[in-house]
PDB file of N, CA and C in Angstrom:
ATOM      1  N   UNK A   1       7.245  18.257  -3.694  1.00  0.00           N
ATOM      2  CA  UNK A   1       6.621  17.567  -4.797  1.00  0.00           C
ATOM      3  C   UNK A   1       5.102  17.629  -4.620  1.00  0.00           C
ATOM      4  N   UNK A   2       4.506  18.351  -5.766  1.00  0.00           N
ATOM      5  CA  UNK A   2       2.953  18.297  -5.185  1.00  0.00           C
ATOM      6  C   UNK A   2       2.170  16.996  -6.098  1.00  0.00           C
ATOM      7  N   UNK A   3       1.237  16.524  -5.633  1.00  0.00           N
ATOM      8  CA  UNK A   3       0.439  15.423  -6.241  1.00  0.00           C
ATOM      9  C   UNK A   3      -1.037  15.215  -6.547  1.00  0.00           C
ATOM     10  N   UNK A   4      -1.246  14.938  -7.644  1.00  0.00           N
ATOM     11  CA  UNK A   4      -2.620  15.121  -8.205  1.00  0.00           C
ATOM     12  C   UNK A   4      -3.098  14.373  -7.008  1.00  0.00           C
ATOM     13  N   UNK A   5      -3.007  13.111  -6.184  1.00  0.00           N
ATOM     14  CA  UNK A   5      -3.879  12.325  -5.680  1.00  0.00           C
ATOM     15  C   UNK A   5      -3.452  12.269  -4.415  1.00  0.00           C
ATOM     16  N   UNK A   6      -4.138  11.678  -3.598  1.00  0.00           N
ATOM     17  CA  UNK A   6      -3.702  11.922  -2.126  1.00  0.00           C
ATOM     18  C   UNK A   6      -2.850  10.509  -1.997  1.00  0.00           C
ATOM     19  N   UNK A   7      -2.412  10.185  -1.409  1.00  0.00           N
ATOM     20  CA  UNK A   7      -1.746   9.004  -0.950  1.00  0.00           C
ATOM     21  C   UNK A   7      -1.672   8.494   0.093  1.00  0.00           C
ATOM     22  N   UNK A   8      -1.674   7.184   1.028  1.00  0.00           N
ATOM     23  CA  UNK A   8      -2.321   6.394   1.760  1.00  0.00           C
ATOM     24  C   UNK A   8      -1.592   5.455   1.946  1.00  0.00           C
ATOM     25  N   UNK A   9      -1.461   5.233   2.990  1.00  0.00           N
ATOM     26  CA  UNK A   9      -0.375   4.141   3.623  1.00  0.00           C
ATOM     27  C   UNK A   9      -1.401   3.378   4.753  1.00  0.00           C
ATOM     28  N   UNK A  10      -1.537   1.841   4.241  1.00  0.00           N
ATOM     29  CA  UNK A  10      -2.173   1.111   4.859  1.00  0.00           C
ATOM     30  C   UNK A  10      -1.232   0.323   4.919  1.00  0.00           C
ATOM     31  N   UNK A  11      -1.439  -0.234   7.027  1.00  0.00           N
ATOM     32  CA  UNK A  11      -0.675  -1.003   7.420  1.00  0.00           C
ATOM     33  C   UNK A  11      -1.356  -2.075   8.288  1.00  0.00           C
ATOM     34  N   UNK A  12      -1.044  -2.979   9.050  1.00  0.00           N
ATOM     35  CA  UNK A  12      -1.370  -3.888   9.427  1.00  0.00           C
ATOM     36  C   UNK A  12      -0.660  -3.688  11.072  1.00  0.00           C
ATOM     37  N   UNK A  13      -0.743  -3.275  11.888  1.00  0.00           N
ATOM     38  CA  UNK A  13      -0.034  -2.856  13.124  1.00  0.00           C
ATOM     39  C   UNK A  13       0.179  -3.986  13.675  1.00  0.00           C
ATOM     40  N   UNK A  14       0.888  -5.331  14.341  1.00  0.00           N
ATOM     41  CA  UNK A  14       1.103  -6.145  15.143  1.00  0.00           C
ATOM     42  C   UNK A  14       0.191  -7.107  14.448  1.00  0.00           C
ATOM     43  N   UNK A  15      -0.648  -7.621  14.003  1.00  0.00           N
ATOM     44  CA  UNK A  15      -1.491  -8.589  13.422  1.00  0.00           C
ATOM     45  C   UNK A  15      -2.419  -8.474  12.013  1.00  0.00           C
ATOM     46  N   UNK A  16      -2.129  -9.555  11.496  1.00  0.00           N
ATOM     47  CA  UNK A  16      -2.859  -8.984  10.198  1.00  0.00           C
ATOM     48  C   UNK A  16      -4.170  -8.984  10.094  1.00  0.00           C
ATOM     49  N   UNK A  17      -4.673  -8.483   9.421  1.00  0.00           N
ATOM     50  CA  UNK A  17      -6.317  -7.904   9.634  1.00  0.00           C
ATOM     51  C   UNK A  17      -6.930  -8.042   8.255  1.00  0.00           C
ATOM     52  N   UNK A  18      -8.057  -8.042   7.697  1.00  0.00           N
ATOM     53  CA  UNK A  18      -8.934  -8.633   6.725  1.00  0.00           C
ATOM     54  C   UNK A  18      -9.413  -7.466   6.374  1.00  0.00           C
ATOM     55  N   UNK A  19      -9.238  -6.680   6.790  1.00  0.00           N
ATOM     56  CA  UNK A  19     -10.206  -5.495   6.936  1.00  0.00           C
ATOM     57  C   UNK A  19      -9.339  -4.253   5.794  1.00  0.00           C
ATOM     58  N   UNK A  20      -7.952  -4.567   6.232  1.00  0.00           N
ATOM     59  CA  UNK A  20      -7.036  -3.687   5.341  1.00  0.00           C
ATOM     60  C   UNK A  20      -7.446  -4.046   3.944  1.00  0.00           C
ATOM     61  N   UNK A  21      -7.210  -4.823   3.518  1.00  0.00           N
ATOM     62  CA  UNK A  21      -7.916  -4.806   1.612  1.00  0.00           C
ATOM     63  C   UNK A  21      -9.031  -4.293   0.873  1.00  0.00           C
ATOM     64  N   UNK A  22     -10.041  -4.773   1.878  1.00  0.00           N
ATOM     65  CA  UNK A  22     -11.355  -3.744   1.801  1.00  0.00           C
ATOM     66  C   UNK A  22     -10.957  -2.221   2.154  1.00  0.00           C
ATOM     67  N   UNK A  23     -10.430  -1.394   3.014  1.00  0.00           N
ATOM     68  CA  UNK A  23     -10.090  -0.438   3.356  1.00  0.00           C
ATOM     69  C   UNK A  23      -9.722   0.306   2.285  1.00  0.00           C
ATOM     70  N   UNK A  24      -8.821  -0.403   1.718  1.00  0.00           N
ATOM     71  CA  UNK A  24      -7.509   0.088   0.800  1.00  0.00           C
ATOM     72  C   UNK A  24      -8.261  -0.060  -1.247  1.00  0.00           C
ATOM     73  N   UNK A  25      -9.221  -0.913  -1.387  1.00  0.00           N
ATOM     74  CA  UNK A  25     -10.065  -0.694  -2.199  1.00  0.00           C
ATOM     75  C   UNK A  25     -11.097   0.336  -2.277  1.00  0.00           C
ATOM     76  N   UNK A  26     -11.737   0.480  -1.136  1.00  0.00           N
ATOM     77  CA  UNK A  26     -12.455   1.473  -0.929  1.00  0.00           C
ATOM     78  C   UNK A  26     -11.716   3.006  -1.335  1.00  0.00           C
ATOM     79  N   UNK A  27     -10.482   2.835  -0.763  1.00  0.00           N
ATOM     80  CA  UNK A  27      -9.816   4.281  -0.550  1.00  0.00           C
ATOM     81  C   UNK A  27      -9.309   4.481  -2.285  1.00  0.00           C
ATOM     82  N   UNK A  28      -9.271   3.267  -2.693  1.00  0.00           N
ATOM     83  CA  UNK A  28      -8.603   3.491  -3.999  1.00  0.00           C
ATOM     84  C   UNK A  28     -10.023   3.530  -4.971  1.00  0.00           C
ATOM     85  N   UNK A  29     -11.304   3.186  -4.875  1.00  0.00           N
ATOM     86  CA  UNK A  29     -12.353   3.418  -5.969  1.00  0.00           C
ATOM     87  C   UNK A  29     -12.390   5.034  -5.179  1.00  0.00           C
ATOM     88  N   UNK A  30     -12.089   5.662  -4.533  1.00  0.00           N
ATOM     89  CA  UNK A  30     -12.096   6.706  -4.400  1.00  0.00           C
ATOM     90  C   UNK A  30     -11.266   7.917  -4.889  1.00  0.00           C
ATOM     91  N   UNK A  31     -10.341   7.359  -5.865  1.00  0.00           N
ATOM     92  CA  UNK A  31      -9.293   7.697  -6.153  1.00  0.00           C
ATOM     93  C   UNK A  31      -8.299   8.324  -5.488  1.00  0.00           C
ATOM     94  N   UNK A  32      -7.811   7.710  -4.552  1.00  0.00           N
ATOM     95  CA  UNK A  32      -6.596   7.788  -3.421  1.00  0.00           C
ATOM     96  C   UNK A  32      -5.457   6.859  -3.605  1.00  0.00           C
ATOM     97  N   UNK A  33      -4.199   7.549  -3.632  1.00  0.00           N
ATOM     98  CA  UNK A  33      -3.781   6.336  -4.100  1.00  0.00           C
ATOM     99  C   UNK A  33      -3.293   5.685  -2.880  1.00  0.00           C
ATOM    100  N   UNK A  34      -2.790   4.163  -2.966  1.00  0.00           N
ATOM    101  CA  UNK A  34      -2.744   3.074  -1.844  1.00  0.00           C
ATOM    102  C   UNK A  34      -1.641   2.560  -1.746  1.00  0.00           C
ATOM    103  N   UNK A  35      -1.186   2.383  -1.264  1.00  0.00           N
ATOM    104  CA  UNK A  35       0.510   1.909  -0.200  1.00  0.00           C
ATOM    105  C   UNK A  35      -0.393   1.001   0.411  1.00  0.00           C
ATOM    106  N   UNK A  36      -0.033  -0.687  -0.107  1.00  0.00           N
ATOM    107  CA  UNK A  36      -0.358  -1.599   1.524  1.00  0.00           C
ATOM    108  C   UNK A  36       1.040  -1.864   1.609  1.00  0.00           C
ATOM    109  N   UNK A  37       1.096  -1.614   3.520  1.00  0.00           N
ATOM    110  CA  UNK A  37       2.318  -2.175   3.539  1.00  0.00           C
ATOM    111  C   UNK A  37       2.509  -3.735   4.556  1.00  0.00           C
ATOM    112  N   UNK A  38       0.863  -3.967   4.343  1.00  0.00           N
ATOM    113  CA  UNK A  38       0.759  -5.475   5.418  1.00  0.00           C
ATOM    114  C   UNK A  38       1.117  -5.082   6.388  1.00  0.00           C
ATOM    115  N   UNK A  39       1.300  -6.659   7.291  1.00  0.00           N
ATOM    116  CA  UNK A  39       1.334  -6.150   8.483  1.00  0.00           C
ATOM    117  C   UNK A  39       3.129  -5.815   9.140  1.00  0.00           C
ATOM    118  N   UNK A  40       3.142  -5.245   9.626  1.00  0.00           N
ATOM    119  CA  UNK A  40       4.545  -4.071  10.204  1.00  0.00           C
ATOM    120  C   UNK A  40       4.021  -4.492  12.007  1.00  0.00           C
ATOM    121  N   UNK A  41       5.468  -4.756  12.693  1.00  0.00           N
ATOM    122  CA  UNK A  41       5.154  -5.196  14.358  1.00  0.00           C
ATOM    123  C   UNK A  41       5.490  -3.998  14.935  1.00  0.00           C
ATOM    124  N   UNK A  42       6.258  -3.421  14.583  1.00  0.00           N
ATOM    125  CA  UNK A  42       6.641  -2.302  15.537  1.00  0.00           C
ATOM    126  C   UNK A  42       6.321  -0.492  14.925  1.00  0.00           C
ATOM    127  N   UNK A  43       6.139  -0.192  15.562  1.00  0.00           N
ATOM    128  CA  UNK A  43       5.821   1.968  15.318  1.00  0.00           C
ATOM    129  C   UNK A  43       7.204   2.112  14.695  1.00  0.00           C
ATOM    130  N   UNK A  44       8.323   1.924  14.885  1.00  0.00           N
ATOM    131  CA  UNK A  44       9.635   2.428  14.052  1.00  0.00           C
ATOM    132  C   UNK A  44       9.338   1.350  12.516  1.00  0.00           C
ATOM    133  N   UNK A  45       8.654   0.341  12.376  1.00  0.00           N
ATOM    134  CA  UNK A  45       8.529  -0.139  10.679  1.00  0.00           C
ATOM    135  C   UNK A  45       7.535   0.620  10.249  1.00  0.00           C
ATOM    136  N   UNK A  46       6.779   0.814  11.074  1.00  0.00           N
ATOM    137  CA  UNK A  46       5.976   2.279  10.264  1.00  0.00           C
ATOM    138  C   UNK A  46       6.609   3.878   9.908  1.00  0.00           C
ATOM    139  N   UNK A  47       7.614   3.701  10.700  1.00  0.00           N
ATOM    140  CA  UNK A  47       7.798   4.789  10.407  1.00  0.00           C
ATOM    141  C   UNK A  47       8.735   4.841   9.725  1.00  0.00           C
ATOM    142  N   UNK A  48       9.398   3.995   9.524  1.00  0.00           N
ATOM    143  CA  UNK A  48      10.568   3.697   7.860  1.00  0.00           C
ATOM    144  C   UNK A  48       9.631   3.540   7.065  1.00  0.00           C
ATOM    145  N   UNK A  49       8.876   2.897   6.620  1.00  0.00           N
ATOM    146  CA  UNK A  49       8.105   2.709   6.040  1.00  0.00           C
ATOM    147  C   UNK A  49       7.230   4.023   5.160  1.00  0.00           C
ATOM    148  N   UNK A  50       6.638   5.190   6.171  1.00  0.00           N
ATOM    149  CA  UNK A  50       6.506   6.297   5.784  1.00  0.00           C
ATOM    150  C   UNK A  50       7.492   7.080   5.581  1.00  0.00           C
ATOM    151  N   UNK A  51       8.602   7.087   5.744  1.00  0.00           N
ATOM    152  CA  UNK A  51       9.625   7.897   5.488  1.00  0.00           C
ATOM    153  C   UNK A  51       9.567   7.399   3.731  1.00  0.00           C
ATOM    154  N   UNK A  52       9.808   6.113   3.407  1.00  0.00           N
ATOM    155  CA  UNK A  52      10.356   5.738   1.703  1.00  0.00           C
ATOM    156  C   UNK A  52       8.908   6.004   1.735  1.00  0.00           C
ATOM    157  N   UNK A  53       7.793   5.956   1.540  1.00  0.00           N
ATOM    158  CA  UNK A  53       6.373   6.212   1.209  1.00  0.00           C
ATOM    159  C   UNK A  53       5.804   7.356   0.904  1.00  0.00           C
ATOM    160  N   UNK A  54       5.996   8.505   1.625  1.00  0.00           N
ATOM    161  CA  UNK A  54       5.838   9.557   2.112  1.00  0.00           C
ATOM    162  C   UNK A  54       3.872  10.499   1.433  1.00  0.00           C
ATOM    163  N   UNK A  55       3.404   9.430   2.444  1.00  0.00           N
ATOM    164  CA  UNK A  55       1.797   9.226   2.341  1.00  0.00           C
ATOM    165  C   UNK A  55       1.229  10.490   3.282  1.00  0.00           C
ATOM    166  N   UNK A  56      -0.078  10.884   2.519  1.00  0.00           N
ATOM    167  CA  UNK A  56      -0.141  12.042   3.033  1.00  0.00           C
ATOM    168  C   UNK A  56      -1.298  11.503   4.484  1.00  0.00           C
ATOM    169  N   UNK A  57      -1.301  10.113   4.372  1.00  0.00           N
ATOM    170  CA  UNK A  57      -2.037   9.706   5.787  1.00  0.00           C
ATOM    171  C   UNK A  57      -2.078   8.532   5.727  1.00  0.00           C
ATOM    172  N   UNK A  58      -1.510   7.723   6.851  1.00  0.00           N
ATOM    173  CA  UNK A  58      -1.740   6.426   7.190  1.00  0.00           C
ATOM    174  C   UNK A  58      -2.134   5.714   8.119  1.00  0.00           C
ATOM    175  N   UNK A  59      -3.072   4.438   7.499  1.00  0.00           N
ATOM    176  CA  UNK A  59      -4.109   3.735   7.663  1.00  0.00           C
ATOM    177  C   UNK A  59      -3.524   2.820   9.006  1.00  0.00           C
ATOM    178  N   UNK A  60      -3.933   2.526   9.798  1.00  0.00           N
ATOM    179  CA  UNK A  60      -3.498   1.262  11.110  1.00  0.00           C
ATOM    180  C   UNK A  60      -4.521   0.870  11.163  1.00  0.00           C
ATOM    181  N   UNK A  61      -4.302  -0.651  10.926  1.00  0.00           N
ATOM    182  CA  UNK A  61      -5.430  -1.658  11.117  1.00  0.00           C
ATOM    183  C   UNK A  61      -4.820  -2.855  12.148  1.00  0.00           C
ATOM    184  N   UNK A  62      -5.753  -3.461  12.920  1.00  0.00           N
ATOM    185  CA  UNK A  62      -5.348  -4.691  13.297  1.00  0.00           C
ATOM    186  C   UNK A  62      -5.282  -4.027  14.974  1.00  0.00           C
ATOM    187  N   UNK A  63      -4.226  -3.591  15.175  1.00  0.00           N
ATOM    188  CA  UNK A  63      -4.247  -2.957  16.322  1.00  0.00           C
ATOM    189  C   UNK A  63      -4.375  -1.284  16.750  1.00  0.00           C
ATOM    190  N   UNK A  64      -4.516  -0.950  18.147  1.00  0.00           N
ATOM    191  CA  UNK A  64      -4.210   0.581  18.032  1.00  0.00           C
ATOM    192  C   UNK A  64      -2.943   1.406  17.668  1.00  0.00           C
ATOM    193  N   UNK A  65      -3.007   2.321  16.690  1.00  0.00           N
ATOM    194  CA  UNK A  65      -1.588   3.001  16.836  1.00  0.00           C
ATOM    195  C   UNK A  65      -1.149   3.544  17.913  1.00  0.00           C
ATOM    196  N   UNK A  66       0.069   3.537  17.516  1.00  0.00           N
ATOM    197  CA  UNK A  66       0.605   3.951  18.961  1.00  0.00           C
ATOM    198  C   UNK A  66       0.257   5.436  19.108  1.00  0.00           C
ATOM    199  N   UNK A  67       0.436   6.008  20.215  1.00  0.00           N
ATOM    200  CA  UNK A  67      -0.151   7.504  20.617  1.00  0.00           C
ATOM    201  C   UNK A  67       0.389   8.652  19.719  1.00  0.00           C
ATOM    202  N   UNK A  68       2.202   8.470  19.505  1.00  0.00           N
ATOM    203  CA  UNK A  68       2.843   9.318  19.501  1.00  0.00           C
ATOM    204  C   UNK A  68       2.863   9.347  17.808  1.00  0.00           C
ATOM    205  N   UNK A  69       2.700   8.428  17.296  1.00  0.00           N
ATOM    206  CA  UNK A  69       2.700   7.668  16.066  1.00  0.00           C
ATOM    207  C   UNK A  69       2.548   9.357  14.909  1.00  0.00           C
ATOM    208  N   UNK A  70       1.126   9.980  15.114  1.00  0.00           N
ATOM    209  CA  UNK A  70       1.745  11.034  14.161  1.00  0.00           C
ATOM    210  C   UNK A  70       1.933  12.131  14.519  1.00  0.00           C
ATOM    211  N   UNK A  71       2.778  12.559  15.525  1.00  0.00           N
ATOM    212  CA  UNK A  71       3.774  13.655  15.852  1.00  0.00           C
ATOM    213  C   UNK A  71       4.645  13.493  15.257  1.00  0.00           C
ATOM    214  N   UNK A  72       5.511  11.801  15.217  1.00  0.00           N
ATOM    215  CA  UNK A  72       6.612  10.975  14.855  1.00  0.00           C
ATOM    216  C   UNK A  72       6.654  11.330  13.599  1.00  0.00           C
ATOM    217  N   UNK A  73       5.042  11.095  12.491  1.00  0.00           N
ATOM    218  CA  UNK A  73       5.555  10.560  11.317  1.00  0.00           C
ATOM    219  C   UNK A  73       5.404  12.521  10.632  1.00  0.00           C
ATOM    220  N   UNK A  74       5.476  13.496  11.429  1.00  0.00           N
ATOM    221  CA  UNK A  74       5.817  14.565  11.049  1.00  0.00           C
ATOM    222  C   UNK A  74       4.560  15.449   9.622  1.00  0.00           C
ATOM    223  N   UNK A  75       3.925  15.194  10.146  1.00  0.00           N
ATOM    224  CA  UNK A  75       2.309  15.963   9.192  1.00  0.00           C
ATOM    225  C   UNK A  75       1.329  15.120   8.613  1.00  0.00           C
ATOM    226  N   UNK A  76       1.823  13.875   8.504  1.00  0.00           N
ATOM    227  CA  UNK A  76       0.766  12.788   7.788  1.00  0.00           C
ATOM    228  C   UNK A  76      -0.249  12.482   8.876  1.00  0.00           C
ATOM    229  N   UNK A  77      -1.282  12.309   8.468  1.00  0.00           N
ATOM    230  CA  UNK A  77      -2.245  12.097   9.477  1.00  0.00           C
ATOM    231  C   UNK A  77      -2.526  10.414   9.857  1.00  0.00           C
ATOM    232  N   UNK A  78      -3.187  10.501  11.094  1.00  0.00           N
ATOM    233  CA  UNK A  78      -3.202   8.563  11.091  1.00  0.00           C
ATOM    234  C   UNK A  78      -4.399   8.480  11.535  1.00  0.00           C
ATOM    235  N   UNK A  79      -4.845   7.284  10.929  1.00  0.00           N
ATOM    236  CA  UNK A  79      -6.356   7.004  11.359  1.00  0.00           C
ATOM    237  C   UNK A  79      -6.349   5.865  11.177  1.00  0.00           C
ATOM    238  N   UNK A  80      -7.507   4.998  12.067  1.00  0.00           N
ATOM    239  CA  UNK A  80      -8.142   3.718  11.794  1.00  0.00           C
ATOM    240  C   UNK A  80      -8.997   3.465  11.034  1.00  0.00           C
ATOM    241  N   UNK A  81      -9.554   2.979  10.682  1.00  0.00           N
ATOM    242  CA  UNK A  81     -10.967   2.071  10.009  1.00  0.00           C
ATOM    243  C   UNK A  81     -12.137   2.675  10.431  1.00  0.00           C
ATOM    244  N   UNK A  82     -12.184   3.243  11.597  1.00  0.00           N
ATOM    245  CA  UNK A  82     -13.579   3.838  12.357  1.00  0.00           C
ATOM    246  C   UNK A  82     -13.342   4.833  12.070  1.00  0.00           C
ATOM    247  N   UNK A  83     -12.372   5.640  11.918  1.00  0.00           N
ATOM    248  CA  UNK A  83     -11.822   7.155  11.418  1.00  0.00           C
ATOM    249  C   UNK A  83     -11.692   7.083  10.463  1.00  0.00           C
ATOM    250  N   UNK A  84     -11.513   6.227   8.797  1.00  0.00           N
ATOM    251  CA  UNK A  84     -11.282   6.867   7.118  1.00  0.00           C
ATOM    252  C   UNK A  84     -12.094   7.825   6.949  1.00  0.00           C
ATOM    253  N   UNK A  85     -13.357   7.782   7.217  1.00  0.00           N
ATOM    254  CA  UNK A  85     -14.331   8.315   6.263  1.00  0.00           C
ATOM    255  C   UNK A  85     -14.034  10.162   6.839  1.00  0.00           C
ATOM    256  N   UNK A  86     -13.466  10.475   7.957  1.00  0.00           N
ATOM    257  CA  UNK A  86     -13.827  11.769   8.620  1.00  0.00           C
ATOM    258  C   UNK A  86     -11.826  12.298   8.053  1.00  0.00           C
ATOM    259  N   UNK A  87     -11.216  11.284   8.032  1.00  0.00           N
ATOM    260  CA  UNK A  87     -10.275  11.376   7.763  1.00  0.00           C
ATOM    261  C   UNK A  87      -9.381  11.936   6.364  1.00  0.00           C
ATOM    262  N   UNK A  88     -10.665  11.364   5.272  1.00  0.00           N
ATOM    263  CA  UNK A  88     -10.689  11.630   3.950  1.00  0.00           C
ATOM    264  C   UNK A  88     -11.721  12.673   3.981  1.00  0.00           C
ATOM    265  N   UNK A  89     -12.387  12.876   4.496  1.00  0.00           N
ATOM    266  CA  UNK A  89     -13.059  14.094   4.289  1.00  0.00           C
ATOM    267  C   UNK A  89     -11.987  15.332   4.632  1.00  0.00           C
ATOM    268  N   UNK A  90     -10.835  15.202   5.798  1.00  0.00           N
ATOM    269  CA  UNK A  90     -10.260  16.104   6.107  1.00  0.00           C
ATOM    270  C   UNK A  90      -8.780  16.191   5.052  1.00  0.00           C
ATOM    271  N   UNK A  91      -8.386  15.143   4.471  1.00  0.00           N
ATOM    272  CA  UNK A  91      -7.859  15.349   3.083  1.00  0.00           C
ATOM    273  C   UNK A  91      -8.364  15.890   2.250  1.00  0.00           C
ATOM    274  N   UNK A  92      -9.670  15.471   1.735  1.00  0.00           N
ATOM    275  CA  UNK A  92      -9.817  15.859  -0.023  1.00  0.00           C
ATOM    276  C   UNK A  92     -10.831  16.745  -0.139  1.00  0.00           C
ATOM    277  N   UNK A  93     -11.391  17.246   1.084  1.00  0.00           N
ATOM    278  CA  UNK A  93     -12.354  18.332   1.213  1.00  0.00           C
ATOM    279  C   UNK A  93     -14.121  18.174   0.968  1.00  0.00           C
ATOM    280  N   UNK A  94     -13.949  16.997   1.604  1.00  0.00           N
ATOM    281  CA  UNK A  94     -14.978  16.465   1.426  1.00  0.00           C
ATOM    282  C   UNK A  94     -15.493  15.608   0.294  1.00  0.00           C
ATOM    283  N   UNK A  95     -14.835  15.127  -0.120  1.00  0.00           N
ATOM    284  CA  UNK A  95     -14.876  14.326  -1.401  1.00  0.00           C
ATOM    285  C   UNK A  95     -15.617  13.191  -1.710  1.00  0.00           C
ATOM    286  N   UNK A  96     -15.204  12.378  -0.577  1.00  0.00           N
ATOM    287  CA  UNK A  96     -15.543  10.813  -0.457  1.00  0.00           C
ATOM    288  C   UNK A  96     -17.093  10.571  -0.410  1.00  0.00           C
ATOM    289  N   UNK A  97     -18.175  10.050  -1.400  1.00  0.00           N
ATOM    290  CA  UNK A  97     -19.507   9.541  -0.878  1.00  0.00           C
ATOM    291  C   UNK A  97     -19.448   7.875  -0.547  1.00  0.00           C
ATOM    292  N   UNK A  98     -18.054   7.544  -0.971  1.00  0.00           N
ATOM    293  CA  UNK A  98     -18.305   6.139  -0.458  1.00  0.00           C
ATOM    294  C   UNK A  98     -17.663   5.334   0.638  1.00  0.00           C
ATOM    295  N   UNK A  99     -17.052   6.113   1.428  1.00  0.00           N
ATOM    296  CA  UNK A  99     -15.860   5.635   2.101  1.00  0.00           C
ATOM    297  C   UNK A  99     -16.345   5.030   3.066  1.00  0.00           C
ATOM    298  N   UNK A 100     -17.734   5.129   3.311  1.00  0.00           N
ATOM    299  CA  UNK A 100     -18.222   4.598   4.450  1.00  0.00           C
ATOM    300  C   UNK A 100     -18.772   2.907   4.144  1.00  0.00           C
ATOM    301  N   UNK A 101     -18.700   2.697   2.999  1.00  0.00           N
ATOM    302  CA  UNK A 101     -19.448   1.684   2.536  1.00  0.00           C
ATOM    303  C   UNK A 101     -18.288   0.639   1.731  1.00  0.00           C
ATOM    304  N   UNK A 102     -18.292  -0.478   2.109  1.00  0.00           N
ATOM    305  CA  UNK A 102     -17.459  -1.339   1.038  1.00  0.00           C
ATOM    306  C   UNK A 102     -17.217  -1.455  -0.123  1.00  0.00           C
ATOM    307  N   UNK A 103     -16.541  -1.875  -0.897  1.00  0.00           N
ATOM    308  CA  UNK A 103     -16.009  -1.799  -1.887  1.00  0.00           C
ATOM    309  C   UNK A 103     -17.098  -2.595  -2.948  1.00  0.00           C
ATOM    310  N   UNK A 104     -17.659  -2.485  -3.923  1.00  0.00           N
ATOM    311  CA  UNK A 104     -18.347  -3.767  -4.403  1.00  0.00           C
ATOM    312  C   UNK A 104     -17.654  -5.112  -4.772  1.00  0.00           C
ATOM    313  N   UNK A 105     -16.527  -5.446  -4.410  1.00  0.00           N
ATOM    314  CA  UNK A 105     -15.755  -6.805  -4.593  1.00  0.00           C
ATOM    315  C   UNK A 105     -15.823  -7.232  -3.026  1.00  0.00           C
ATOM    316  N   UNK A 106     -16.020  -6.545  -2.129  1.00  0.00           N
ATOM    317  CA  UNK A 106     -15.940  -7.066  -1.126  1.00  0.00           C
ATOM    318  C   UNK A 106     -17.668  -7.289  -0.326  1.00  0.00           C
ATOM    319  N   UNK A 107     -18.559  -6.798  -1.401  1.00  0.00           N
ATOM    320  CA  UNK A 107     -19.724  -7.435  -0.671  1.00  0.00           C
ATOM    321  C   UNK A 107     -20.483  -8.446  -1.241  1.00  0.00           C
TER     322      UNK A 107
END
């Protein structure tokens, strides 16, 4: 199935985080589309999770992902919060001028 927009799976790894909404606005005035899936405790709810989702990269906030996390989730890429901006550049080909910067609802 190919897709006009990239798609994005933001999660909340072991604790919930403040940071995911801003993240996930940002990624979406960027036109990406957004999967929150809150916060998820364990690497196997992420990875059900991306299985029904099937995001072409997902977001871990709150804590570190686990190591193995995208070998597991089989081509989707995973990144943190300190990694979107290099992350979406390596999706959409350089696309993003704002990813580095908050959302304007969130400043």
């Amino acid at each position: 199935m190919s897709r006009d927009r990239l798609r994005v799976l933001v999660v909340e790894f072991t604790r919930p985080d403040p940071a995911a909404i801003a993240l996930g606005r940002v990624l979406r005035d960027e036109g990406v589309e957004v999967v929150h899936a809150g916060p998820l405790d364990t690497a196997e709810q992420i990875l059900r999770t991306a299985e029904q989702e099937d995001p072409d990269a997902v977001g871990v906030l709150g804590a570190a992902p686990p190591e193995d996390l995208e070998s597991a989730l089989g081509g989707a890429l995973v990144f943190t919060a300190e990694t979107a901006s290099d992350t979406l550049k390596r999706l959409g080909g350089g696309r993003s001028h704002t990813a580095d910067a908050p959302s304007d609802r969130t400043r």
